[in-house]
N, C-alpha and C. Protein backbone atom coordinates (compact mmCIF):
# COMPACT_ATOMS: atom_id res chain seq x y z
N UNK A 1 38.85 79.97 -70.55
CA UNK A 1 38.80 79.59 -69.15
C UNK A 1 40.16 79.80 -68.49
N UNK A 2 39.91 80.77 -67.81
CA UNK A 2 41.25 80.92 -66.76
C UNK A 2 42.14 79.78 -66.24
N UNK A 3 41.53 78.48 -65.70
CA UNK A 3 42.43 77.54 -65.46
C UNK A 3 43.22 76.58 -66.61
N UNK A 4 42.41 76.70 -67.90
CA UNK A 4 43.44 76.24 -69.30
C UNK A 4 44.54 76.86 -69.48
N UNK A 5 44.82 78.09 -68.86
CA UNK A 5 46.20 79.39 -69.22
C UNK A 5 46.54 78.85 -68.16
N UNK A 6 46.35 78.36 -66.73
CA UNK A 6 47.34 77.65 -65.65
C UNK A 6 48.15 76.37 -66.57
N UNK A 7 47.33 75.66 -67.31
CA UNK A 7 47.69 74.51 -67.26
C UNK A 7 49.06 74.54 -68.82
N UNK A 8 48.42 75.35 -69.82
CA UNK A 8 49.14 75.63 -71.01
C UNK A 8 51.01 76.37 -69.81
N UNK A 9 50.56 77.37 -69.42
CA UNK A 9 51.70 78.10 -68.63
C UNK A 9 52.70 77.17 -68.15
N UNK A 10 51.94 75.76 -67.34
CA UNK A 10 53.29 75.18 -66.22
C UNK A 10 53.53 74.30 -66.95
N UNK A 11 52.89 73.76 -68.00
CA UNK A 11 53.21 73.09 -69.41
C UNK A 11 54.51 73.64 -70.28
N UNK A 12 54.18 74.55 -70.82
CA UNK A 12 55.42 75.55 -71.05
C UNK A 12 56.83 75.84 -70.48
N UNK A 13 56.25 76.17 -69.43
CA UNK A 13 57.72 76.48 -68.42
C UNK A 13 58.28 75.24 -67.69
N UNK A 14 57.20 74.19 -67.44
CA UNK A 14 58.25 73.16 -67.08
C UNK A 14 58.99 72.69 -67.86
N UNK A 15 58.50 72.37 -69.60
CA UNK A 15 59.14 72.10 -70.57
C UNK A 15 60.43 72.74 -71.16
N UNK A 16 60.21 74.33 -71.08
CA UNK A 16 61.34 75.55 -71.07
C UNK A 16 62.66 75.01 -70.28
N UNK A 17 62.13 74.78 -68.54
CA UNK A 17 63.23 74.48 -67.54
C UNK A 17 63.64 73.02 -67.92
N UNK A 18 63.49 72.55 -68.28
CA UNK A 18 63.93 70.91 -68.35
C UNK A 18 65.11 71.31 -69.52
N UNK A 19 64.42 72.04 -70.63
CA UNK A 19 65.52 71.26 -71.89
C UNK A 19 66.34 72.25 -71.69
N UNK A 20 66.24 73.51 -70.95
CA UNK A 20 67.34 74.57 -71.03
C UNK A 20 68.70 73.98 -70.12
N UNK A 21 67.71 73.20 -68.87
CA UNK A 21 68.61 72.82 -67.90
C UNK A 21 69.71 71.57 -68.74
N UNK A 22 68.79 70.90 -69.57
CA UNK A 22 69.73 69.26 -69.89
C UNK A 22 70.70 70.13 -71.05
N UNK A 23 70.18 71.19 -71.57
CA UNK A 23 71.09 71.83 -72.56
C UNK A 23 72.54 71.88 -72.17
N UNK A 24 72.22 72.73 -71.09
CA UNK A 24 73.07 73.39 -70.60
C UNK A 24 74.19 72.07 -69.40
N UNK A 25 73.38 70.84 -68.86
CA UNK A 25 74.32 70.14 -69.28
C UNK A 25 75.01 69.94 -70.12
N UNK A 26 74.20 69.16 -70.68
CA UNK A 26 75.10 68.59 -72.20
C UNK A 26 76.21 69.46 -72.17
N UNK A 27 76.29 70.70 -72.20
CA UNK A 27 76.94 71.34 -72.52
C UNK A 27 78.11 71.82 -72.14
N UNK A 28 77.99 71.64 -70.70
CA UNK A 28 79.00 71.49 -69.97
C UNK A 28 79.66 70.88 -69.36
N UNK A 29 78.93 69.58 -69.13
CA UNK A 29 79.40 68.31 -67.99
C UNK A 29 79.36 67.09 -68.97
N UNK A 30 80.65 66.31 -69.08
CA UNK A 30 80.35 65.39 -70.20
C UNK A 30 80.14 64.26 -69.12
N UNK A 31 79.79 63.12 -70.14
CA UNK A 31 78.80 62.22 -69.74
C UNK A 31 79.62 61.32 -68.66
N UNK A 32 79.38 61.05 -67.72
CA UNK A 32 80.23 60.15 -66.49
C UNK A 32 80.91 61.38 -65.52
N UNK A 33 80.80 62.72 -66.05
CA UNK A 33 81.48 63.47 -64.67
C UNK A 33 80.59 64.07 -64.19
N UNK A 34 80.87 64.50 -62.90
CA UNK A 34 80.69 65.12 -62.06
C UNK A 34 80.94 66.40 -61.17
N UNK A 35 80.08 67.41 -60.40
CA UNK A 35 80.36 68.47 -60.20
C UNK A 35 79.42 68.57 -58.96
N UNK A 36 80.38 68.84 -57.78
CA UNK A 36 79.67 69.00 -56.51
C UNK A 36 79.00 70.38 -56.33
N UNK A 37 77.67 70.73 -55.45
CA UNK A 37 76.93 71.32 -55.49
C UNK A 37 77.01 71.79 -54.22
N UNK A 38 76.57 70.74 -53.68
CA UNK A 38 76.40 71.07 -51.58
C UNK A 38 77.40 69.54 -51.31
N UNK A 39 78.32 69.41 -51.28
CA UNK A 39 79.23 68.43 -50.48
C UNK A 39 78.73 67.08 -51.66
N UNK A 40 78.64 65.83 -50.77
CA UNK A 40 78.11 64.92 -51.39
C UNK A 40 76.49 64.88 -51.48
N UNK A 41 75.92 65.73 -50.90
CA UNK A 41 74.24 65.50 -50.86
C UNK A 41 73.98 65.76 -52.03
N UNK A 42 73.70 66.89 -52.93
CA UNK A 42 74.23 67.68 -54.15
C UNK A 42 75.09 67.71 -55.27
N UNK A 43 74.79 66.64 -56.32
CA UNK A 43 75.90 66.58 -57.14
C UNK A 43 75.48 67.01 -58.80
N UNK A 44 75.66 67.65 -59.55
CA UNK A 44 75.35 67.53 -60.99
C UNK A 44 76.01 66.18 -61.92
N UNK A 45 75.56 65.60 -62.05
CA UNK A 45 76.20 64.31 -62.71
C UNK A 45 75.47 64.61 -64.50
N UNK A 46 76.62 64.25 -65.44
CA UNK A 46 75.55 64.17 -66.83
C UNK A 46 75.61 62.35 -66.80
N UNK A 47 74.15 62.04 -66.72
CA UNK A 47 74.16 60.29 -67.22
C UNK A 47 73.30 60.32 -68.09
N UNK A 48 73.31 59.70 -69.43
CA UNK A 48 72.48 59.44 -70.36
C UNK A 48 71.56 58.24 -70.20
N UNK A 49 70.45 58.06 -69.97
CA UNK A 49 69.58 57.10 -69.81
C UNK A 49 68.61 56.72 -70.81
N UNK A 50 69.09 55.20 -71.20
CA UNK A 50 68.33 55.10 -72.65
C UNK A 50 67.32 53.83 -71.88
N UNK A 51 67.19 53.66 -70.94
CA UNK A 51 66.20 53.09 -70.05
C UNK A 51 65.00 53.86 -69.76
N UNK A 52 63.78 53.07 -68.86
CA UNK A 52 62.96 53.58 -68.10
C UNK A 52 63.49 54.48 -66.86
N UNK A 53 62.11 54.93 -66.12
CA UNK A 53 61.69 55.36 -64.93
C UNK A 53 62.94 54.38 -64.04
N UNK A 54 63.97 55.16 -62.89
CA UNK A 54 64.84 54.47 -62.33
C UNK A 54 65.51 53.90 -63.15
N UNK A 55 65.77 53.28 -64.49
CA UNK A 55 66.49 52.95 -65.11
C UNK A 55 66.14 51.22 -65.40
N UNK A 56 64.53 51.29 -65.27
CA UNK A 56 64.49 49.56 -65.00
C UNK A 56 64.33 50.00 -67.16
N UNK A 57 64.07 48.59 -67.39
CA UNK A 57 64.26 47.96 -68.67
C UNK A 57 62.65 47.86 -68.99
N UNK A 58 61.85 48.64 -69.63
CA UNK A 58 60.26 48.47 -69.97
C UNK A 58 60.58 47.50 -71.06
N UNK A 59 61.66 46.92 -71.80
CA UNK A 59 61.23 45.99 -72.81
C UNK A 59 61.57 46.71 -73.96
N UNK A 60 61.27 46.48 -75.43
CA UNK A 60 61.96 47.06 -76.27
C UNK A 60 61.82 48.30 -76.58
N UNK A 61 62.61 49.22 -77.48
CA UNK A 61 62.93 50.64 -77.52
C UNK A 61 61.35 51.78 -77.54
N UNK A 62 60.60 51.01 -78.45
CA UNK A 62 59.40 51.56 -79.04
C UNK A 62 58.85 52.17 -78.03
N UNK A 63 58.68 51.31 -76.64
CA UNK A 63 57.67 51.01 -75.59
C UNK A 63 58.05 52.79 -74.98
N UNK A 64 59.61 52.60 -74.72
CA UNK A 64 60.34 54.21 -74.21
C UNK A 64 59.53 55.21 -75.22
N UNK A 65 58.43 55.55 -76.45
CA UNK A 65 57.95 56.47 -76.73
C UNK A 65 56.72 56.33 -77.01
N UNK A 66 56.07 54.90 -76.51
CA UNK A 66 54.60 54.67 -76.57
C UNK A 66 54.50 55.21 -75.06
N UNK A 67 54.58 54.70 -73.90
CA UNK A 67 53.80 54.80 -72.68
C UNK A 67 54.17 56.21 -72.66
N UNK A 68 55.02 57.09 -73.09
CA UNK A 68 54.64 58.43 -72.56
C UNK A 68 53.87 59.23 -73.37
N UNK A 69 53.66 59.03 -74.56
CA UNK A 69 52.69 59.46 -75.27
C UNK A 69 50.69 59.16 -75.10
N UNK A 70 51.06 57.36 -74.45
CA UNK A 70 49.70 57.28 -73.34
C UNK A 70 49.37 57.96 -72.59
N UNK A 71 50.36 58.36 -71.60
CA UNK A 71 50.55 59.50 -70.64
C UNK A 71 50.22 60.47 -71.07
N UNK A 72 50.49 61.32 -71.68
CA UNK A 72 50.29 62.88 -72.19
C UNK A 72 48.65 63.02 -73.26
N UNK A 73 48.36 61.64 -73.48
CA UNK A 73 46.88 61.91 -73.89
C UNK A 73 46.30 61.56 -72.93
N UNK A 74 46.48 60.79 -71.51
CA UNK A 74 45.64 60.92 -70.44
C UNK A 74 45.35 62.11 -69.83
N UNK A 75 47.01 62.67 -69.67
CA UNK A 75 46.71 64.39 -69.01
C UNK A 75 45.90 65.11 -69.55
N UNK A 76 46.42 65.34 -71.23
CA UNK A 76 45.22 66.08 -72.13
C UNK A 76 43.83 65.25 -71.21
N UNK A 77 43.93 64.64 -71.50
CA UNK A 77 41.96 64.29 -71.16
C UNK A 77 41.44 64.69 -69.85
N UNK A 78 42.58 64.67 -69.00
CA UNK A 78 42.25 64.71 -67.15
C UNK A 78 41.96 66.14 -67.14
N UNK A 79 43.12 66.78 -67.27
CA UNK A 79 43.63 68.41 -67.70
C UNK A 79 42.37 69.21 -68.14
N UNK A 80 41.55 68.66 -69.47
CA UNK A 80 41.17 69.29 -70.02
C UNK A 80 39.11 69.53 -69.27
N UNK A 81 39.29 68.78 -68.49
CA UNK A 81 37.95 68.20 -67.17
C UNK A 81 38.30 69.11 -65.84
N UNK A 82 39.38 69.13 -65.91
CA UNK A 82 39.81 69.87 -64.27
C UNK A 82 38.77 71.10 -64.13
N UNK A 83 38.40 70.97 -62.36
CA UNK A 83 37.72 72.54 -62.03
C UNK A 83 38.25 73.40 -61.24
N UNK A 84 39.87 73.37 -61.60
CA UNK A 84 40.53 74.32 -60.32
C UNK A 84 42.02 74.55 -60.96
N UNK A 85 42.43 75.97 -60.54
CA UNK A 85 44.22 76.39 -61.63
C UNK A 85 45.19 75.24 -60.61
N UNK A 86 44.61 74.57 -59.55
CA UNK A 86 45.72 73.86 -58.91
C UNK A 86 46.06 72.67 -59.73
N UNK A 87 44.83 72.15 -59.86
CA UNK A 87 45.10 70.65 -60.86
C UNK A 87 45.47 70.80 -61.48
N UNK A 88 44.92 72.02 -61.92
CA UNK A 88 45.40 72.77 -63.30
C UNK A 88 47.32 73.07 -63.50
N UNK A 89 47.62 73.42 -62.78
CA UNK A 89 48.89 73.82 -62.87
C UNK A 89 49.78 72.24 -62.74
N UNK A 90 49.22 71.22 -61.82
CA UNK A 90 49.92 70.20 -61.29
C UNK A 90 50.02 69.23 -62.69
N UNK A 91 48.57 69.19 -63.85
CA UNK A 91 48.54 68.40 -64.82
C UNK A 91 49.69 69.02 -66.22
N UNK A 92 49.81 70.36 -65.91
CA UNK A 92 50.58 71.01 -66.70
C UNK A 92 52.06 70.69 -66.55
N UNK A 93 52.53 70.79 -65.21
CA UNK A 93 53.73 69.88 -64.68
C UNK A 93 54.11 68.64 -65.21
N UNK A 94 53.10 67.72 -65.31
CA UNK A 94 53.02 66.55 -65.85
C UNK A 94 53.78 66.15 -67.54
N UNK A 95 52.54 67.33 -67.63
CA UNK A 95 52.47 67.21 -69.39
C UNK A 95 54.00 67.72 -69.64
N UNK A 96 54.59 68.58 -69.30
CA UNK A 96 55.56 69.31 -69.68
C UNK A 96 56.60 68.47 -69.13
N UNK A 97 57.20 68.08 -67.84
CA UNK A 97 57.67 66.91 -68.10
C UNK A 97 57.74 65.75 -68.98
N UNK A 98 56.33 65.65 -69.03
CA UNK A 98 56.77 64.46 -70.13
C UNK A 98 56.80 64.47 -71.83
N UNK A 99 56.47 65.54 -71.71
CA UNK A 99 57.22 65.87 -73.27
C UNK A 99 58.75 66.26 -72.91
N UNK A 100 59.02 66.78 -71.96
CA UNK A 100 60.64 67.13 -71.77
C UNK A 100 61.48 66.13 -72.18
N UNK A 101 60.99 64.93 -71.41
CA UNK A 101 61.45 63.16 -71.61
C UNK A 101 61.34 62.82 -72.97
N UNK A 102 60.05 62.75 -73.38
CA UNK A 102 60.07 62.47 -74.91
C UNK A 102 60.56 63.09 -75.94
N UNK A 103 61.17 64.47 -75.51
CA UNK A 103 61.77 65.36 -76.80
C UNK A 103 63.05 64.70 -76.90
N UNK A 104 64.02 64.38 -75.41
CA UNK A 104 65.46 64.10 -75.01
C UNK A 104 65.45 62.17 -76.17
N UNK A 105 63.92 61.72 -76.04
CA UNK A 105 64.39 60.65 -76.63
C UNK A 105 64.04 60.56 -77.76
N UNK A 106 63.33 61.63 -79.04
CA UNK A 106 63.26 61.52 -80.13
C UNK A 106 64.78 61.96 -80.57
N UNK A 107 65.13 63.05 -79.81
CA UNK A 107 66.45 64.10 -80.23
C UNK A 107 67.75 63.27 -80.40
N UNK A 108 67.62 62.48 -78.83
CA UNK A 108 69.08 61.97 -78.36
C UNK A 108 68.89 59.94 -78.56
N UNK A 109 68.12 59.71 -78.65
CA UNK A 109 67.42 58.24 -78.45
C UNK A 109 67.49 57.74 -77.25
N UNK A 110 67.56 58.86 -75.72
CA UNK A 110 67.73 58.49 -74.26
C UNK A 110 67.70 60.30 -73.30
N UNK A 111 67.87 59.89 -72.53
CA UNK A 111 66.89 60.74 -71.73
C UNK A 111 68.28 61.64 -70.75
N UNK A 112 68.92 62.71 -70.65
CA UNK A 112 69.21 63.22 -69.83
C UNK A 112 69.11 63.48 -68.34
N UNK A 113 69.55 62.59 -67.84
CA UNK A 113 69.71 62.97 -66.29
C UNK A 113 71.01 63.44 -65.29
N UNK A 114 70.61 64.38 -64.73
CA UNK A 114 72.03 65.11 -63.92
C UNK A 114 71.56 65.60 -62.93
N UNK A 115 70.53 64.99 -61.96
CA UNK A 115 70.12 65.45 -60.47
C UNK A 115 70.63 64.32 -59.35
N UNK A 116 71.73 64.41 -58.96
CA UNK A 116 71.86 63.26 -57.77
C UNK A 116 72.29 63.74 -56.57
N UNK A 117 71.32 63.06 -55.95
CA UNK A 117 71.57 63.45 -54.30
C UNK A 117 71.59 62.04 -53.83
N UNK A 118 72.08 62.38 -52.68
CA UNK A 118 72.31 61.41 -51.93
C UNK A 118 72.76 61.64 -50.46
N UNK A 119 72.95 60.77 -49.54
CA UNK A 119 73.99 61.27 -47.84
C UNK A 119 73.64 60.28 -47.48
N UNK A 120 75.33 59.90 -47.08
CA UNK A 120 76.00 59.31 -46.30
C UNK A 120 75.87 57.94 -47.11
N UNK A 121 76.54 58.00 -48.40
CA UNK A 121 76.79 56.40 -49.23
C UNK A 121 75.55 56.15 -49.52
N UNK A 122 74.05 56.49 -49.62
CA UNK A 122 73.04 56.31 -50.21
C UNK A 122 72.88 57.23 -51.00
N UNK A 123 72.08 56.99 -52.29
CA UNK A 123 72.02 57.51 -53.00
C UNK A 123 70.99 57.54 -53.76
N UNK A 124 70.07 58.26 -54.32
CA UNK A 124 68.93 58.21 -54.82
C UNK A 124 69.15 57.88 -56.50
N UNK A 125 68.32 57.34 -57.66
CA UNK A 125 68.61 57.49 -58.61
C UNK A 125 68.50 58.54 -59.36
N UNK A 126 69.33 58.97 -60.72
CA UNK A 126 70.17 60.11 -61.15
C UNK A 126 68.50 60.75 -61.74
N UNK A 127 68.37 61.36 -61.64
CA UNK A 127 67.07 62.39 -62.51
C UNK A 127 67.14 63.37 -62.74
N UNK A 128 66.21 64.33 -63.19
CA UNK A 128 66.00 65.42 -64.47
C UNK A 128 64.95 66.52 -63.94
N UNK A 129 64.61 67.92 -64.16
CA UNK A 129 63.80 68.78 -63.88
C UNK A 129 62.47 67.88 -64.24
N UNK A 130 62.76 67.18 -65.76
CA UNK A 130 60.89 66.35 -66.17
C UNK A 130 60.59 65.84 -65.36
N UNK A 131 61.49 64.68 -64.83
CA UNK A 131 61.17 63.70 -63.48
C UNK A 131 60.83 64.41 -62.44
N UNK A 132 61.25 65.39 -61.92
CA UNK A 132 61.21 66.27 -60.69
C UNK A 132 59.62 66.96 -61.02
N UNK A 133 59.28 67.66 -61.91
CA UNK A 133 57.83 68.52 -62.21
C UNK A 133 56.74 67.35 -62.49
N UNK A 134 56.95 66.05 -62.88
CA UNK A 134 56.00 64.99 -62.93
C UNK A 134 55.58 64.30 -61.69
N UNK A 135 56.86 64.45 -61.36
CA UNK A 135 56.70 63.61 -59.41
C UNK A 135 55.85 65.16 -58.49
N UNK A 136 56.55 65.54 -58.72
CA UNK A 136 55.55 67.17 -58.40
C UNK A 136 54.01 67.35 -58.44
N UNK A 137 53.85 67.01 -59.44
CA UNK A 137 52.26 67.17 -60.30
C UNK A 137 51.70 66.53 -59.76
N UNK A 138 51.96 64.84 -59.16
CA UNK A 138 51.62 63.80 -59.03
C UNK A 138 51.09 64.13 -57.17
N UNK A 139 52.50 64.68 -56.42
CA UNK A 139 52.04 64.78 -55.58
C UNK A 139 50.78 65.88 -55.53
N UNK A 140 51.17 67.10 -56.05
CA UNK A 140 49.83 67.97 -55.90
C UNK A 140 48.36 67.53 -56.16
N UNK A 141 48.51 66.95 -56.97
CA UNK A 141 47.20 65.58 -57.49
C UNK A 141 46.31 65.36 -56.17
N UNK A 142 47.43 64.60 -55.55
CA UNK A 142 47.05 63.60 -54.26
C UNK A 142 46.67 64.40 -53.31
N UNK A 143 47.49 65.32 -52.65
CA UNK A 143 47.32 66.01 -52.21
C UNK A 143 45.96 66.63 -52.00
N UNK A 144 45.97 67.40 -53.45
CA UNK A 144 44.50 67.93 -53.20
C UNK A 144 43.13 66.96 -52.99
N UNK A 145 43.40 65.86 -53.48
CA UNK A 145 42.50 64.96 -53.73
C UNK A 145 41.80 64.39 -52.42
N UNK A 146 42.98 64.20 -51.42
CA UNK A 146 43.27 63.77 -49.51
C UNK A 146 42.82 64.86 -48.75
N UNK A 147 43.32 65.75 -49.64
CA UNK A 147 43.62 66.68 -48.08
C UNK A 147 42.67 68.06 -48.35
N UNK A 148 42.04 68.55 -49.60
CA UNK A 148 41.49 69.58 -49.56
C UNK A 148 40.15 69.30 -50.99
N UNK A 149 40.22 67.84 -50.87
CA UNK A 149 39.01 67.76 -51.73
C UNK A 149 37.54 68.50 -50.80
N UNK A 150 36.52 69.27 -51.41
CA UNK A 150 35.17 69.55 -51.13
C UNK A 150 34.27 68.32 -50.90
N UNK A 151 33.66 68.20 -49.50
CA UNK A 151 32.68 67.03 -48.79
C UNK A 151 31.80 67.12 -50.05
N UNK A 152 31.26 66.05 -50.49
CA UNK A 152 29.97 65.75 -51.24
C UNK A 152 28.70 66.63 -50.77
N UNK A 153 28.00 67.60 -51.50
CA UNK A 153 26.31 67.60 -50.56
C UNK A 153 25.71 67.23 -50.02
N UNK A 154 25.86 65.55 -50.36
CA UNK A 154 24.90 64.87 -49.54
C UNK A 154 25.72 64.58 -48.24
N UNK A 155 26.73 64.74 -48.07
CA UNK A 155 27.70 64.55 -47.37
C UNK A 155 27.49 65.68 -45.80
N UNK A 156 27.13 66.89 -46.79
CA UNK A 156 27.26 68.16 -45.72
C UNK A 156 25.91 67.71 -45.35
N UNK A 157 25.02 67.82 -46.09
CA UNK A 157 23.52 67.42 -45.25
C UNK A 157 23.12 66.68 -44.29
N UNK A 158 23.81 65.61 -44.38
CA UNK A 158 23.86 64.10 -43.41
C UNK A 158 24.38 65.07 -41.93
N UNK A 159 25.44 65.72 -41.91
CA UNK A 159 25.80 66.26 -40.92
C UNK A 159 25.23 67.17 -40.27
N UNK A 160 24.05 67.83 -40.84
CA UNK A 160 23.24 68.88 -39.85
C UNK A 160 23.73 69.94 -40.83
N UNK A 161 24.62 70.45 -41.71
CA UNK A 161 24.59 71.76 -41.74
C UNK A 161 23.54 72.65 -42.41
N UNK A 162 22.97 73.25 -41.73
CA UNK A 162 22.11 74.46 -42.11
C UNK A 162 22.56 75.27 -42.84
N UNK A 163 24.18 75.85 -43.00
CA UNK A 163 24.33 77.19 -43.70
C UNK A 163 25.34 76.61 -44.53
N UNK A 164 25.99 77.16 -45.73
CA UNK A 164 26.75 77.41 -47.04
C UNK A 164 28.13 77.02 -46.62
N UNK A 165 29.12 76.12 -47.01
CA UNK A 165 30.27 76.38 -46.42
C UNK A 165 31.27 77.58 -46.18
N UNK A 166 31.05 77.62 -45.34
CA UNK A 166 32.66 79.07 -45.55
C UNK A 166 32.08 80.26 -44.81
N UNK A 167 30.57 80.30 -44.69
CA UNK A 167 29.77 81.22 -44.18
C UNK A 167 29.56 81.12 -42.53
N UNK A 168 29.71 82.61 -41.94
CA UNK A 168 29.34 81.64 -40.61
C UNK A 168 27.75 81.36 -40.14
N UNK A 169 27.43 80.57 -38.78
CA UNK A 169 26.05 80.53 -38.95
C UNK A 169 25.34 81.11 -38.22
N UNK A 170 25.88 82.16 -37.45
CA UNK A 170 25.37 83.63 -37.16
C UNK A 170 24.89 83.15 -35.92
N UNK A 171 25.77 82.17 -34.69
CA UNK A 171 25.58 81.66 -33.84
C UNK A 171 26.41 82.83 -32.84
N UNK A 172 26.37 82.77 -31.24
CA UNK A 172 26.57 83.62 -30.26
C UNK A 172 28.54 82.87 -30.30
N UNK A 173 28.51 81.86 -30.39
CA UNK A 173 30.56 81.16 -30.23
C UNK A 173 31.26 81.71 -30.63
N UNK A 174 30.77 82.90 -31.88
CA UNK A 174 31.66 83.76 -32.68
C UNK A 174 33.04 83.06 -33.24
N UNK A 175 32.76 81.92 -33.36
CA UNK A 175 33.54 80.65 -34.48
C UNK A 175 33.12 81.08 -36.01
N UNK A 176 34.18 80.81 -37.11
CA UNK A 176 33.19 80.47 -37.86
C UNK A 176 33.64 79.60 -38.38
N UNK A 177 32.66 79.04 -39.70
CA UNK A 177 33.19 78.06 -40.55
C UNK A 177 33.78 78.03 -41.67
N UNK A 178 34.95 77.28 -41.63
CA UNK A 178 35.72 77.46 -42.72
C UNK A 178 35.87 76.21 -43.62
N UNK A 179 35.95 76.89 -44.95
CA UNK A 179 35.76 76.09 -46.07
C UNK A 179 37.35 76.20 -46.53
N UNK A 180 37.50 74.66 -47.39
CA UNK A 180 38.73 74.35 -48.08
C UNK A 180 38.61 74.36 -49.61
């Protein structure tokens, strides 16, 4: 099925971009410095985070490699139901993020982060390509879900339509109808 190769693909490559990127920290920016990007909006920071999401405290260490492993057998299950390469690609985001996270904390016992932005003395908390392609996924999720989910049948019927979505209905307005 064509949309399983969406989802294996952004799985892959988000996972690829995450650990190449924290590599290549590590590798260059030691931990507490910093390197401006675009002024202060834009900064590469290396911070090691042996915390949660934002840095709150989920409770003891274990928990940091149970709930994302919950996670990544939910996607498998969502992922593997999807009827479209969008979900498809957005659940792959997910997954690959969050193995990105969970590799940094079997490897390192904490999580690489070096994305901080901020302007004008605010500042967002420090994050990672995983965090960035999961928050990603999440929105595309919604997104499609709001804004370009398909009306129910019974849905189109209630409304009068006579013809197929997307088709026009061969009326004189020379409108036609368009499907999402």
């Amino acid at each position: 099925m064509m949309r399983r190769r969406y989802f294996v693909w952004a799985a892959i490559l988000t996972l690829f971009l995450d650990q190449v990127s924290k590599i290549m920290i590590y590798g260059m920016v030691r931990p507490g410095e910093q390197a401006r990007v675009l002024g202060d909006v834009l900064k590469v920071l290396h911070q090691e985070n042996a915390r949660g999401v934002f840095g709150w405290s989920l409770g003891p260490q274990w928990v940091y490699f149970l709930l994302p492993l919950v996670g990544i057998v939910l996607v498998l299950w969502f992922a593997l139901r999807t009827d479209n390469a969008w979900s498809a690609v957005a659940y792959g985001m997910i997954l690959g993020g969050a193995f990105g996270n969970l590799v940094d904390r079997v490897r390192l016992g904490q999580v690489i982060d070096f994305i901080d932005v901020g302007w004008r003395g605010w500042r967002w908390f420090t994050f990672n390509v995983a965090d960035s392609a999961v928050v990603v996924g999440i929105i595309m999720l919604i997104g499609r879900e709001f804004l370009w989910h398909r009306k129910p049948a019974a849905e189109t019927a209630q409304s009068g339509a006579t013809h197929a979505p997307g088709v026009p209905d061969g009326g004189d307005s020379g409108e036609k109808s368009i499907s999402r």
